[in-house]
N, C-alpha and C. Protein backbone atom coordinates (compact mmCIF):
# COMPACT_ATOMS: atom_id res chain seq x y z
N UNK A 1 144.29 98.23 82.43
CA UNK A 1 142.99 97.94 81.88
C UNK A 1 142.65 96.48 82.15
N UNK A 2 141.09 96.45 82.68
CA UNK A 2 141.20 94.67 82.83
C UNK A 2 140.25 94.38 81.43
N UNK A 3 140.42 93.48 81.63
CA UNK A 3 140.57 92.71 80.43
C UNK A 3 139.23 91.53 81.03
N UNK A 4 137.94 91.34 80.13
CA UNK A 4 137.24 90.29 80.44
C UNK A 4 137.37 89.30 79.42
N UNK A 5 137.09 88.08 80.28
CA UNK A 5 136.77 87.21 79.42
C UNK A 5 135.87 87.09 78.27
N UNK A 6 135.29 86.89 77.29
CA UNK A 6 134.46 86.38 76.81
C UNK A 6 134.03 85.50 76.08
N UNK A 7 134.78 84.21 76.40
CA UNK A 7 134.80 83.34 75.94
C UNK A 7 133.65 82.19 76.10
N UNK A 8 133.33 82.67 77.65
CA UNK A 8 132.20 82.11 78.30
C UNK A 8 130.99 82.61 78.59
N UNK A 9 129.61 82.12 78.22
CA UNK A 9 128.55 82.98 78.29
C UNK A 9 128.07 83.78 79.63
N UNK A 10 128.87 83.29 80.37
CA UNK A 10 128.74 83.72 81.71
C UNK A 10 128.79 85.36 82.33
N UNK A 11 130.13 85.56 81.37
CA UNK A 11 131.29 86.78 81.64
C UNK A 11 130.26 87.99 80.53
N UNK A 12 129.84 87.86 79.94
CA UNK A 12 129.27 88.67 78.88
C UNK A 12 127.40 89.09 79.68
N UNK A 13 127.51 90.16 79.30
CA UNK A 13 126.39 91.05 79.99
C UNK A 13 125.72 90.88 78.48
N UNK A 14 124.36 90.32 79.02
CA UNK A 14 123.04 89.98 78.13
C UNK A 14 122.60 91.33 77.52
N UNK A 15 122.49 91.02 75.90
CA UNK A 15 121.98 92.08 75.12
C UNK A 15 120.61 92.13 74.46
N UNK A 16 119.88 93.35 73.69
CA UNK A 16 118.42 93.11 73.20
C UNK A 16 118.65 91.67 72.52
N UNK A 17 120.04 91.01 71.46
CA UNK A 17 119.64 89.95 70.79
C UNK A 17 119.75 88.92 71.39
N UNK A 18 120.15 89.24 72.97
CA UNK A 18 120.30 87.59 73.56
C UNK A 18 119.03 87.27 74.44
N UNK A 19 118.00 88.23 74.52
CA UNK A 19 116.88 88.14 75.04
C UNK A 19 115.63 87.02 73.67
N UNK A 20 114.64 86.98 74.22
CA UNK A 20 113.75 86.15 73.64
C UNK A 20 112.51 87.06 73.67
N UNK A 21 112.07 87.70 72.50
CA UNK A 21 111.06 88.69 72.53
C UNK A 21 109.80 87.57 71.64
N UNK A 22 109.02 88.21 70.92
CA UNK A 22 109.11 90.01 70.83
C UNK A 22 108.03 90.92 72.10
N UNK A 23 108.19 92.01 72.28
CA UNK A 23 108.01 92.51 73.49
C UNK A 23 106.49 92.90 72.75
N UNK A 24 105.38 92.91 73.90
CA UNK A 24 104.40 93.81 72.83
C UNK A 24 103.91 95.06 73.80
N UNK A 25 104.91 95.14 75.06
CA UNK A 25 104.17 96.24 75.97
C UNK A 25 104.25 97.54 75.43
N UNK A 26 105.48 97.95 74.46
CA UNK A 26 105.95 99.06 74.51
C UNK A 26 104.38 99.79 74.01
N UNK A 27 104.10 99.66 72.54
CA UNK A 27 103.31 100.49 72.12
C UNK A 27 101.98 100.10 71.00
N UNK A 28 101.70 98.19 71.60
CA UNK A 28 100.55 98.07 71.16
C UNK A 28 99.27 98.08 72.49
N UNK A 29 99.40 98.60 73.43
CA UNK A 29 98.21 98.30 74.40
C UNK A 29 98.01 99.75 74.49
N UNK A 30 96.24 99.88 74.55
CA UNK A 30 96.05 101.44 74.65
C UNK A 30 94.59 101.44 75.97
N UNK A 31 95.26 103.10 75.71
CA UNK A 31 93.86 103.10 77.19
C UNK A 31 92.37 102.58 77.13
N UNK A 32 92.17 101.76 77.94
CA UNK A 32 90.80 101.64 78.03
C UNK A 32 90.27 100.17 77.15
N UNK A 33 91.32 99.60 77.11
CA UNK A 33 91.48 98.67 75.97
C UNK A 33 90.29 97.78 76.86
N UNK A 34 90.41 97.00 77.95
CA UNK A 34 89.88 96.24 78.60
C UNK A 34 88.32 96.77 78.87
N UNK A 35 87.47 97.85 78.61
CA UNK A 35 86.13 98.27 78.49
C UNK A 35 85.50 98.40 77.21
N UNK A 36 85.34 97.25 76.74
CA UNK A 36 84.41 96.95 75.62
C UNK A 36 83.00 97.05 75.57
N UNK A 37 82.13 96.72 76.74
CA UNK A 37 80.93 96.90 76.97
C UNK A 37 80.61 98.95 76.83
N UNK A 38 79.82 99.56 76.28
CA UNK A 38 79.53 101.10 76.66
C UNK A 38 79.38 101.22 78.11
N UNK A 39 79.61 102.42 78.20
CA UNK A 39 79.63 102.40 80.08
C UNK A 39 78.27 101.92 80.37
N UNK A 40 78.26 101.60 81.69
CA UNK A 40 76.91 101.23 81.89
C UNK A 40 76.17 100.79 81.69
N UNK A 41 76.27 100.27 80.92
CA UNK A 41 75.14 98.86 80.03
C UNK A 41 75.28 97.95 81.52
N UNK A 42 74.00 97.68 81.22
CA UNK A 42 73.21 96.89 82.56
C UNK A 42 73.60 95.55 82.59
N UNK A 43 73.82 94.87 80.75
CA UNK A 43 74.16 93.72 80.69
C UNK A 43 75.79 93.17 81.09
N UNK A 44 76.72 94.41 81.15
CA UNK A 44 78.13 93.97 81.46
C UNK A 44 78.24 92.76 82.20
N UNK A 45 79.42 92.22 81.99
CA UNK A 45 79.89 90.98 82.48
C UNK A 45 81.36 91.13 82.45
N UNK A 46 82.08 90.55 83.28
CA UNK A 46 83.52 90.60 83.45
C UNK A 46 84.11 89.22 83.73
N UNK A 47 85.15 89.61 82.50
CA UNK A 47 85.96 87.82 82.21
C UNK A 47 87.34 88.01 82.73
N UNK A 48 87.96 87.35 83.56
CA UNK A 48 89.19 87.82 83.86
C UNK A 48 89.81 86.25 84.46
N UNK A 49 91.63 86.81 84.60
CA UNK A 49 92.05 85.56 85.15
C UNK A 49 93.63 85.74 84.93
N UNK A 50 94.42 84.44 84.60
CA UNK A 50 95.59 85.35 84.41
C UNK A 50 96.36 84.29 83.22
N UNK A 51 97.67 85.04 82.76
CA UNK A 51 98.22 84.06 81.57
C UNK A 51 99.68 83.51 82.36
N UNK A 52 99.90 82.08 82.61
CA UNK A 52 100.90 81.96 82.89
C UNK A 52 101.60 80.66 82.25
N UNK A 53 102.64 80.61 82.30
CA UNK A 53 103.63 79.95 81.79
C UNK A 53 103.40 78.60 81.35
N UNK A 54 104.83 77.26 81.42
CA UNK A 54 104.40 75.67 81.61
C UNK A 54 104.74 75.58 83.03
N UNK A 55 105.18 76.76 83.95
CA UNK A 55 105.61 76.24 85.05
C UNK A 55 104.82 76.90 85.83
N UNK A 56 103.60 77.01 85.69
CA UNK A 56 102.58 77.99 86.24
C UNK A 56 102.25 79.29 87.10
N UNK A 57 103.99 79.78 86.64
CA UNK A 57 104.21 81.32 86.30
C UNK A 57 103.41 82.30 86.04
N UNK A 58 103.13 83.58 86.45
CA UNK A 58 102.37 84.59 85.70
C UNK A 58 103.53 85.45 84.71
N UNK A 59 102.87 85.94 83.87
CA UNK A 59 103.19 86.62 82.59
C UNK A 59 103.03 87.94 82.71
N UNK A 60 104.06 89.20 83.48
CA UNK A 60 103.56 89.95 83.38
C UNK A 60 103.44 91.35 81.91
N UNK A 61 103.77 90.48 81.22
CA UNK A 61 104.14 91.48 80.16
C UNK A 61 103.35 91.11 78.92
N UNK A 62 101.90 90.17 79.20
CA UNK A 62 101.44 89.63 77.98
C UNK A 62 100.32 90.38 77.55
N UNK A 63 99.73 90.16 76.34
CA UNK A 63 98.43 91.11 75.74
C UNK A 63 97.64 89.96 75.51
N UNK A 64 96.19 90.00 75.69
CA UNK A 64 95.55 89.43 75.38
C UNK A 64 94.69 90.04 74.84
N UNK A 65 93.96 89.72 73.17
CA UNK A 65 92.82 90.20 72.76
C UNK A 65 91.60 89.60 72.87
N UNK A 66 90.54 89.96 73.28
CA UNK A 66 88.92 89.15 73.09
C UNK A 66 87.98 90.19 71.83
N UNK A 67 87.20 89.16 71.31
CA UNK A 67 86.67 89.65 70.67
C UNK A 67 85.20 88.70 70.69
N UNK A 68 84.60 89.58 70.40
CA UNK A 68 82.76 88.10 70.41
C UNK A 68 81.36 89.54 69.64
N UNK A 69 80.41 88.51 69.73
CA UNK A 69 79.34 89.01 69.11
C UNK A 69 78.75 89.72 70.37
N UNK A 70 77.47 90.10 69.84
CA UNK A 70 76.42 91.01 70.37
C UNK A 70 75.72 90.24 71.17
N UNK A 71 74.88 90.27 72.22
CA UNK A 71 74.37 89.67 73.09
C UNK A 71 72.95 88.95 72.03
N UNK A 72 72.58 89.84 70.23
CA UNK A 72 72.00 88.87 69.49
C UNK A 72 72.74 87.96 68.48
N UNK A 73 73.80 87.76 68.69
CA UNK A 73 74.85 86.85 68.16
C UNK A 73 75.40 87.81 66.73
N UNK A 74 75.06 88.66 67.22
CA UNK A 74 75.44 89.37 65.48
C UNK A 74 77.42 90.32 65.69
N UNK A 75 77.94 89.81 64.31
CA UNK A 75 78.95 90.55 64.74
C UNK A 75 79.23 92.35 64.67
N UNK A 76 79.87 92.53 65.71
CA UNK A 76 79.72 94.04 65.81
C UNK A 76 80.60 94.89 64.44
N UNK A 77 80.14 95.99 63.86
CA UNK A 77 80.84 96.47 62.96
C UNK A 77 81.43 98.02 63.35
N UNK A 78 80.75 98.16 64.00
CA UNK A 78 81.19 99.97 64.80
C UNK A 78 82.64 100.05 64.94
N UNK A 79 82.87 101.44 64.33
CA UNK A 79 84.26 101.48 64.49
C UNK A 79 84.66 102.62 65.70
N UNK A 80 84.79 102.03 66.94
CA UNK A 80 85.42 102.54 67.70
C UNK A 80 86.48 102.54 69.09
N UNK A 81 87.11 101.22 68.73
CA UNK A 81 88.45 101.14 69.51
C UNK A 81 89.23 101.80 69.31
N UNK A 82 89.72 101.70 67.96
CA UNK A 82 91.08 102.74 68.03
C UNK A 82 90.82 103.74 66.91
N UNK A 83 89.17 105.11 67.55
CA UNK A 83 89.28 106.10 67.18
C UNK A 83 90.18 107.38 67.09
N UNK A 84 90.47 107.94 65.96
CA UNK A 84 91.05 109.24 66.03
C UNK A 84 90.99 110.30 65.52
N UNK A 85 91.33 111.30 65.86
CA UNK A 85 90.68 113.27 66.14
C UNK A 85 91.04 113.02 64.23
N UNK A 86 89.82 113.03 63.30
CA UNK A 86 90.57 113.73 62.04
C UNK A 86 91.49 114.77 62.06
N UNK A 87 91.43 115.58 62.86
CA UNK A 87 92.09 117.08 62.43
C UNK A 87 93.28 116.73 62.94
N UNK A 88 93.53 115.91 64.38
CA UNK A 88 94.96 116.59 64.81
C UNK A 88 95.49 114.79 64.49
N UNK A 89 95.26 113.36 64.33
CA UNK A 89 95.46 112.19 64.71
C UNK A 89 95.46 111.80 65.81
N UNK A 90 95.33 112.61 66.49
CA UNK A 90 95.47 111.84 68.02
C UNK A 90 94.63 111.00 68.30
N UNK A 91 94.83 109.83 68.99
CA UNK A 91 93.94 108.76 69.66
C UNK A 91 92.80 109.27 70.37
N UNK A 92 91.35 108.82 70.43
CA UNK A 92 90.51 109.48 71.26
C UNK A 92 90.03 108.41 71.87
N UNK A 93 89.75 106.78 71.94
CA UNK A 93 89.47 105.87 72.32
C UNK A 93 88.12 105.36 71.99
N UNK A 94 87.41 104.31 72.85
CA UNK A 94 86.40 104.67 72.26
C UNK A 94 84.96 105.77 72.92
N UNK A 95 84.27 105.73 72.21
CA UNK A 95 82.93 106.74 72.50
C UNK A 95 82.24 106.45 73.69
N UNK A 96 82.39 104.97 74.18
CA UNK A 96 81.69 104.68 75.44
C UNK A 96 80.16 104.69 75.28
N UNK A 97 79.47 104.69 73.74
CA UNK A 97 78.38 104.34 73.62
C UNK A 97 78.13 103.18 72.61
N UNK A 98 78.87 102.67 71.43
CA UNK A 98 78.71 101.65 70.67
C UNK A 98 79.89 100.46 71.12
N UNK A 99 78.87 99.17 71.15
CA UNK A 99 79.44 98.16 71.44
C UNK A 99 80.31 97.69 70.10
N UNK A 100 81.59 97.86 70.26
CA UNK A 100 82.50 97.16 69.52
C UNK A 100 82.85 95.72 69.34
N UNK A 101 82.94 95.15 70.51
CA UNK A 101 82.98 93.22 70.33
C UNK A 101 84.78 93.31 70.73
N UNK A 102 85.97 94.67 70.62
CA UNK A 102 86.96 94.01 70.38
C UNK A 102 87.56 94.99 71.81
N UNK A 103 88.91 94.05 72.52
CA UNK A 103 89.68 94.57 73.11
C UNK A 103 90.88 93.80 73.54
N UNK A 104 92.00 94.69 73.78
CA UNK A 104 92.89 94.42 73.98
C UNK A 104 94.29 94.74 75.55
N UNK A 105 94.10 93.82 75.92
CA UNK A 105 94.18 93.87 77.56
C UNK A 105 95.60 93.28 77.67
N UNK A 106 96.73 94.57 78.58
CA UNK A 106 97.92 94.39 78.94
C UNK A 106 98.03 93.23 80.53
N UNK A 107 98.51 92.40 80.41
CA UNK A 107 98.48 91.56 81.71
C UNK A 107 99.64 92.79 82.89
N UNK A 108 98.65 92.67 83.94
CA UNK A 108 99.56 93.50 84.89
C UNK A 108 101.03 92.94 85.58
N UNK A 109 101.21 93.36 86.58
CA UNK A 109 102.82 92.49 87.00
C UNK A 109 102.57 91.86 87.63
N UNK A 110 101.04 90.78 88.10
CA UNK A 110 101.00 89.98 88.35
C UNK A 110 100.40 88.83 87.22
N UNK A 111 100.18 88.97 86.27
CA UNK A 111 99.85 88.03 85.06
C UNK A 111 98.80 87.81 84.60
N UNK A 112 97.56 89.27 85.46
CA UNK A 112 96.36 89.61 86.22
C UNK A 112 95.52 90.18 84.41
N UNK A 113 94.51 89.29 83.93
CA UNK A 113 94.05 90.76 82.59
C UNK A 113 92.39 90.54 83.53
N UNK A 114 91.81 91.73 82.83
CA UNK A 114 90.10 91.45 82.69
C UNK A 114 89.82 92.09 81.87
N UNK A 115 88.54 91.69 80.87
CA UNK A 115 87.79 92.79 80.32
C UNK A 115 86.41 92.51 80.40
N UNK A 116 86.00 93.66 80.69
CA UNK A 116 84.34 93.93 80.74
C UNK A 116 83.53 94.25 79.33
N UNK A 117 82.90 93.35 79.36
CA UNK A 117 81.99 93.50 77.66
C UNK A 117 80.53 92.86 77.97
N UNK A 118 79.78 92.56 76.86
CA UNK A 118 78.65 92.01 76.70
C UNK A 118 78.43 90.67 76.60
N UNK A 119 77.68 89.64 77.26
CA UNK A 119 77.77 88.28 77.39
C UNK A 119 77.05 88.28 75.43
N UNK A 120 77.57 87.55 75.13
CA UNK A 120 77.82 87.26 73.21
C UNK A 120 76.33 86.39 73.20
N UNK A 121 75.81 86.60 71.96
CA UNK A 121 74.49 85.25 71.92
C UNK A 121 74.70 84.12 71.11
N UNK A 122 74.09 83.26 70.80
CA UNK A 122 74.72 82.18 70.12
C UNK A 122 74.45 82.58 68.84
N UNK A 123 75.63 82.00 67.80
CA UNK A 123 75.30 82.08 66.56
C UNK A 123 75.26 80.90 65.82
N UNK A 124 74.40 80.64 65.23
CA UNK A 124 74.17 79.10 64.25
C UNK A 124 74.15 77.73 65.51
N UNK A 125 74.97 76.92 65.86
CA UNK A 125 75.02 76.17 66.68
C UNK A 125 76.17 76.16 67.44
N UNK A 126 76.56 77.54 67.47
CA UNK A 126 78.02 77.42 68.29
C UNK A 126 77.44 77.82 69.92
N UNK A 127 77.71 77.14 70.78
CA UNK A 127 77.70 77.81 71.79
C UNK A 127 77.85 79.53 72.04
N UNK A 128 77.74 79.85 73.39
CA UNK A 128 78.30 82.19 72.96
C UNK A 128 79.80 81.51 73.40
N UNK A 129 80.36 82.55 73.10
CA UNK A 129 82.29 82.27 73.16
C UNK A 129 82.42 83.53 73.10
N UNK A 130 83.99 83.92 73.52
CA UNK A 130 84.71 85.28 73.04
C UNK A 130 85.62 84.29 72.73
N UNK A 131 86.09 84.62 71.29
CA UNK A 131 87.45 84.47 70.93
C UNK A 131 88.64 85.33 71.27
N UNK A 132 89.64 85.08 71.47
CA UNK A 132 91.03 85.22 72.58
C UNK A 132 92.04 85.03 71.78
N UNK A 133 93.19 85.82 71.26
CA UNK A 133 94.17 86.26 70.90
C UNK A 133 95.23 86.02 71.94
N UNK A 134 96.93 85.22 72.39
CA UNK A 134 97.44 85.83 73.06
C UNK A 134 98.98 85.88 72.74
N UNK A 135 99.44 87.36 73.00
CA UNK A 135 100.62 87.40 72.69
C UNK A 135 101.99 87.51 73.94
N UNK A 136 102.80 86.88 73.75
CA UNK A 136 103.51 87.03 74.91
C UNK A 136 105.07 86.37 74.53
N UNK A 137 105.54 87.01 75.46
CA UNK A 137 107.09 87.20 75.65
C UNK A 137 107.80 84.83 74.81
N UNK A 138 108.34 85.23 74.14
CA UNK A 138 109.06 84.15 73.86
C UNK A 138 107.82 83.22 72.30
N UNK A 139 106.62 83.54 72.31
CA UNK A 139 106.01 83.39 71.42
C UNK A 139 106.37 84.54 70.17
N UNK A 140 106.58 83.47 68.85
CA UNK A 140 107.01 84.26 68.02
C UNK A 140 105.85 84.55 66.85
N UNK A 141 104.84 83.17 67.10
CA UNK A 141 103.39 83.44 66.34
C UNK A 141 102.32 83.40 67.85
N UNK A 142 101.58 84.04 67.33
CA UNK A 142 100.31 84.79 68.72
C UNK A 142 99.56 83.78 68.64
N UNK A 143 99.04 83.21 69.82
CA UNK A 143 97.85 81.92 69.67
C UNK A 143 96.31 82.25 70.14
N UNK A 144 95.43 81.37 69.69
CA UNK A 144 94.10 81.48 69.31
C UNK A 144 93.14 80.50 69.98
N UNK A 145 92.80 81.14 70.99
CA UNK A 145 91.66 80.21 71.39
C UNK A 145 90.05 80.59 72.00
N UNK A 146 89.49 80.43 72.25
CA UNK A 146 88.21 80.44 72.86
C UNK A 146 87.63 80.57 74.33
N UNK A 147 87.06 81.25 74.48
CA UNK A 147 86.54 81.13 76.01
C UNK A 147 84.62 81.46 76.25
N UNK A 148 84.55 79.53 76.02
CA UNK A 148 82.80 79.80 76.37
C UNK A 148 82.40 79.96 77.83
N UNK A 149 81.32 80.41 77.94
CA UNK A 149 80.53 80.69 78.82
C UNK A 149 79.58 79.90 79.59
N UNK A 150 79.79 79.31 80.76
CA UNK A 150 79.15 78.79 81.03
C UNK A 150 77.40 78.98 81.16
N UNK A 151 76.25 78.17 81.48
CA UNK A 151 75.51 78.70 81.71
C UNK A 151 73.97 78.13 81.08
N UNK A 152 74.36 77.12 79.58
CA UNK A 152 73.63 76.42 78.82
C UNK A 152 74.11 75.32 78.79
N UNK A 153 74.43 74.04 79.74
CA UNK A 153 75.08 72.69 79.67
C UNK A 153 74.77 72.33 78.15
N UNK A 154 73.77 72.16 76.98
CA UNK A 154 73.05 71.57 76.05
C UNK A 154 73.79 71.95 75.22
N UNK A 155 73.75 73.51 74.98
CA UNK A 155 74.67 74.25 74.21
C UNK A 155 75.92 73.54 73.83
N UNK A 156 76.52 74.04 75.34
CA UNK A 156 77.90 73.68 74.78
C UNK A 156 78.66 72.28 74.84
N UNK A 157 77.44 71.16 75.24
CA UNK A 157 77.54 69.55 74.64
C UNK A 157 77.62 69.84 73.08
N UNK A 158 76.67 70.42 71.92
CA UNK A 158 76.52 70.53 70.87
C UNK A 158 77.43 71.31 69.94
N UNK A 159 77.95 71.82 70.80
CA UNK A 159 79.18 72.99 70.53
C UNK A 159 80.05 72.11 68.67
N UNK A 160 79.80 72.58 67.89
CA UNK A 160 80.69 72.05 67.36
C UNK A 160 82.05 71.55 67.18
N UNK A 161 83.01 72.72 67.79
CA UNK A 161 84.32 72.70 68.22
C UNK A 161 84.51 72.23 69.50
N UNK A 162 83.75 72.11 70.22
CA UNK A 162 84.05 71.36 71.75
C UNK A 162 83.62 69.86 71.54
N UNK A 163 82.99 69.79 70.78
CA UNK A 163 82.61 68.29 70.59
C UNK A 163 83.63 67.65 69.90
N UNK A 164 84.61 68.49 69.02
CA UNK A 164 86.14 67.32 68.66
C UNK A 164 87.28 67.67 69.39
N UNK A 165 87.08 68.24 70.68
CA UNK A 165 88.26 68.51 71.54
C UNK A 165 88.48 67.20 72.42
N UNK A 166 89.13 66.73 72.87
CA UNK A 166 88.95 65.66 73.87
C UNK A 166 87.79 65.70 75.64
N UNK A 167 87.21 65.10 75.84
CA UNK A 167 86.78 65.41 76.99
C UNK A 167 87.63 66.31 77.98
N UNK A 168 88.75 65.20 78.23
CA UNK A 168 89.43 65.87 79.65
C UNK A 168 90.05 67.12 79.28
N UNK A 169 90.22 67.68 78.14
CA UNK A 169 90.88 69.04 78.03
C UNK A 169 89.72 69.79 77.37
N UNK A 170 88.24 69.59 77.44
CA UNK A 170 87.36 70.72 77.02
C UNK A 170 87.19 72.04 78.22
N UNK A 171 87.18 70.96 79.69
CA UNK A 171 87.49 72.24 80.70
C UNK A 171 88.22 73.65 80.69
N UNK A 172 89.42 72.88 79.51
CA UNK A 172 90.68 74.73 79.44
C UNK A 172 89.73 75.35 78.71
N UNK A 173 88.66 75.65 77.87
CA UNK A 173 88.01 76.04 77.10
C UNK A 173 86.77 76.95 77.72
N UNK A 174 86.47 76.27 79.33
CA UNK A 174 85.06 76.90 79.54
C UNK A 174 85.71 77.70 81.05
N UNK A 175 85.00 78.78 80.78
CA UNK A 175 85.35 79.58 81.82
C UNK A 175 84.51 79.33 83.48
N UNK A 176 84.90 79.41 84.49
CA UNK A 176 83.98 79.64 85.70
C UNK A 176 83.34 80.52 86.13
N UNK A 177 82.02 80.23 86.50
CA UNK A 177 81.20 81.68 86.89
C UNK A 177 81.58 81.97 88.24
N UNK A 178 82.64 82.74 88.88
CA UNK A 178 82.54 82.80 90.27
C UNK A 178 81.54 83.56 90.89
N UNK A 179 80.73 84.27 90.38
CA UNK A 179 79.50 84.90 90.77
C UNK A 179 78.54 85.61 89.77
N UNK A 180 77.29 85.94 89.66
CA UNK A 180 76.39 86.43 89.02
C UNK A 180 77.48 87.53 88.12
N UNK A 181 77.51 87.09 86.61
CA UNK A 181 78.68 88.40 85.86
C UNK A 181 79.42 88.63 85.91
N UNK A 182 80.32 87.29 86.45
CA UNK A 182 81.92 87.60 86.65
C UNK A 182 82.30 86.09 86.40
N UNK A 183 83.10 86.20 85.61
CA UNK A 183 84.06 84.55 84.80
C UNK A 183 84.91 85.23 85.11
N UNK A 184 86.05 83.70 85.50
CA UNK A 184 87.40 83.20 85.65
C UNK A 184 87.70 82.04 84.30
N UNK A 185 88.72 82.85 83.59
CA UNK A 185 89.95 81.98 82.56
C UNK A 185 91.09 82.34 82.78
N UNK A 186 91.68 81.40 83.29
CA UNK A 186 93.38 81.21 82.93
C UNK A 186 93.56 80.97 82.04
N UNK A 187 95.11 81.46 81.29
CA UNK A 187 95.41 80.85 79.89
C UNK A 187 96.65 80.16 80.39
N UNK A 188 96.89 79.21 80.34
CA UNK A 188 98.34 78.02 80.32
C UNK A 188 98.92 78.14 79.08
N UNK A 189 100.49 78.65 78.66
CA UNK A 189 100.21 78.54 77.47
C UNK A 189 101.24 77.15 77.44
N UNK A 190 101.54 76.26 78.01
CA UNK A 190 101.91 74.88 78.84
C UNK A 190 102.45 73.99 79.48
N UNK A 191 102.59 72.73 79.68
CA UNK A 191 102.36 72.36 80.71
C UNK A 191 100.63 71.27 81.00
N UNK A 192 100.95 71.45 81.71
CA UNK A 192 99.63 70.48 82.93
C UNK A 192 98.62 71.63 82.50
N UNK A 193 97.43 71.29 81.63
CA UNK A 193 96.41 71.59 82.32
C UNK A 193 96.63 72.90 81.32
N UNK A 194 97.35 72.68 80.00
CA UNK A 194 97.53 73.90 79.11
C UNK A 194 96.10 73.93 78.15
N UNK A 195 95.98 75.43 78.21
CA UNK A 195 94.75 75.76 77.60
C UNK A 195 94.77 75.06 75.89
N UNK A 196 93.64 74.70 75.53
CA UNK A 196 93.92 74.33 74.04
C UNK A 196 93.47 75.24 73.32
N UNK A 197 94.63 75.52 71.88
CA UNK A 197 94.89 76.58 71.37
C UNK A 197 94.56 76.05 70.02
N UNK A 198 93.84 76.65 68.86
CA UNK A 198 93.20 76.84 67.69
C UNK A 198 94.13 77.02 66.88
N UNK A 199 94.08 76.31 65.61
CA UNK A 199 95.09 76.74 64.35
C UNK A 199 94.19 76.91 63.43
N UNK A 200 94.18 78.38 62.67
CA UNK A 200 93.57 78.80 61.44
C UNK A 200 94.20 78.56 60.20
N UNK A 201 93.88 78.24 59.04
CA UNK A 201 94.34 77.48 57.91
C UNK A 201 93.36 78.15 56.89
C-alpha cells in the first residue's frame, strides 16, 4: 500500500472546503433571466459587457442582477420573473408582455452577460441608471452598483451620486453607447480601473 504524504499542501487533492465559493451557478439563474424588456417592444435596448477580476480576468461563473424603472421613471410592480403554474409549481417565466424592471444574468465562459430591457426615465434628479447586483466566485457579500446611461451630459453632471464620486473614477459608472441601443459595462471587481461599488446602510 503506498502511503501519501500529507503533510504538505501539495500532496493532498483539493476539496469542496478548500475551494473559495460560494458558487451561484448551480440553481439561482433561470431561463430567460436576461429578457426583461416584453418581446418586442420597439423601445428595447441592450446593456452588456463582461465581469472580470483585479487581474482583468473574465468570470465565468458570475450572476449579475439589473434592475431600473420604466422608461416614465416609475418603479415596476408586475409580478412576473419568477412566475409559477398554481396547480403544478412549476416555473413558467415571464409572460413576455409586462415590463418587470428585474433580471438576472449568468456570465457565460467567457465572462460575457447582456440584458435587454427598457432604457429607465429619470426619477427626481437622478440621472436614468439600472442598478446592478454582482455575485461571484470568492465574494462572500454580493456588491452594488450602478450603470447610467449615457446620452444627457446635464443630467448626469447633476446626478446626485455621481457628483460625490471622484471625477477620475465616475467613468466605471457610465456605460458606452457603441451604437444606436446597445451599451457596453464592464464590471472590475479590482484592480486598475475597478468599477465603484455602493454600500447600503
Amino acid at each position: 500500500m503506498t502511503k501519501i504524504d500529507t503533510s504538505s499542501p501539495e500532496n493532498v487533492l483539493p476539496t469542496p472546503s478548500h475551494t473559495v465559493g460560494p458558487f451561484y451557478g448551480y440553481s439561482l439563474p433561470f431561463r430567460g433571466g436576461e429578457d426583461i424588456a416584453p418581446l418586442g417592444h420597439p423601445d428595447t435596448i441592450t446593456v452588456h459587457g463582461y465581469v472580470l477580476d483585479g487581474e482583468g480576468n473574465p468570470l465565468p461563473d458570475a450572476l449579475v442582477e439589473v434592475w431600473g424603472a420604466d422608461p416614465d421613471g416609475n418603479v415596476p410592480t408586475a409580478d412576473g420573473s419568477m412566475r409559477r403554474d398554481p396547480a403544478t409549481g412549476t416555473y413558467l417565466g415571464r409572460n413576455g408582455v409586462e415590463f418587470t424592471g428585474w433580471g438576472r444574468i449568468q456570465t457565460d465562459a467567457d465572462g460575457h452577460w447582456y440584458a435587454r430591457t427598457l432604457r429607465p426615465g429619470t426619477r427626481g434628479r437622478n440621472a436614468p441608471y439600472l442598478s446592478v447586483c454582482v455575485f461571484a466566485r470568492g465574494l462572500l457579500v454580493h456588491l452594488f452598483t450602478r450603470i447610467y446611461l449615457p446620452g444627457d451630459e446635464a443630467a448626469l453632471a447633476a446626478d446626485p451620486l455621481l457628483s460625490r464620486v471622484p471625477e477620475d473614477r465616475r467613468g466605471t459608472l457610465v456605460a458606452a453607447e457603441e451604437r444606436a441601443g446597445t451599451y457596453r459595462f464592464d464590471i472590475r471587481l479590482q484592480g486598475e480601473g475597478e468599477t465603484v461599488f455602493l454600500e447600503y446602510k
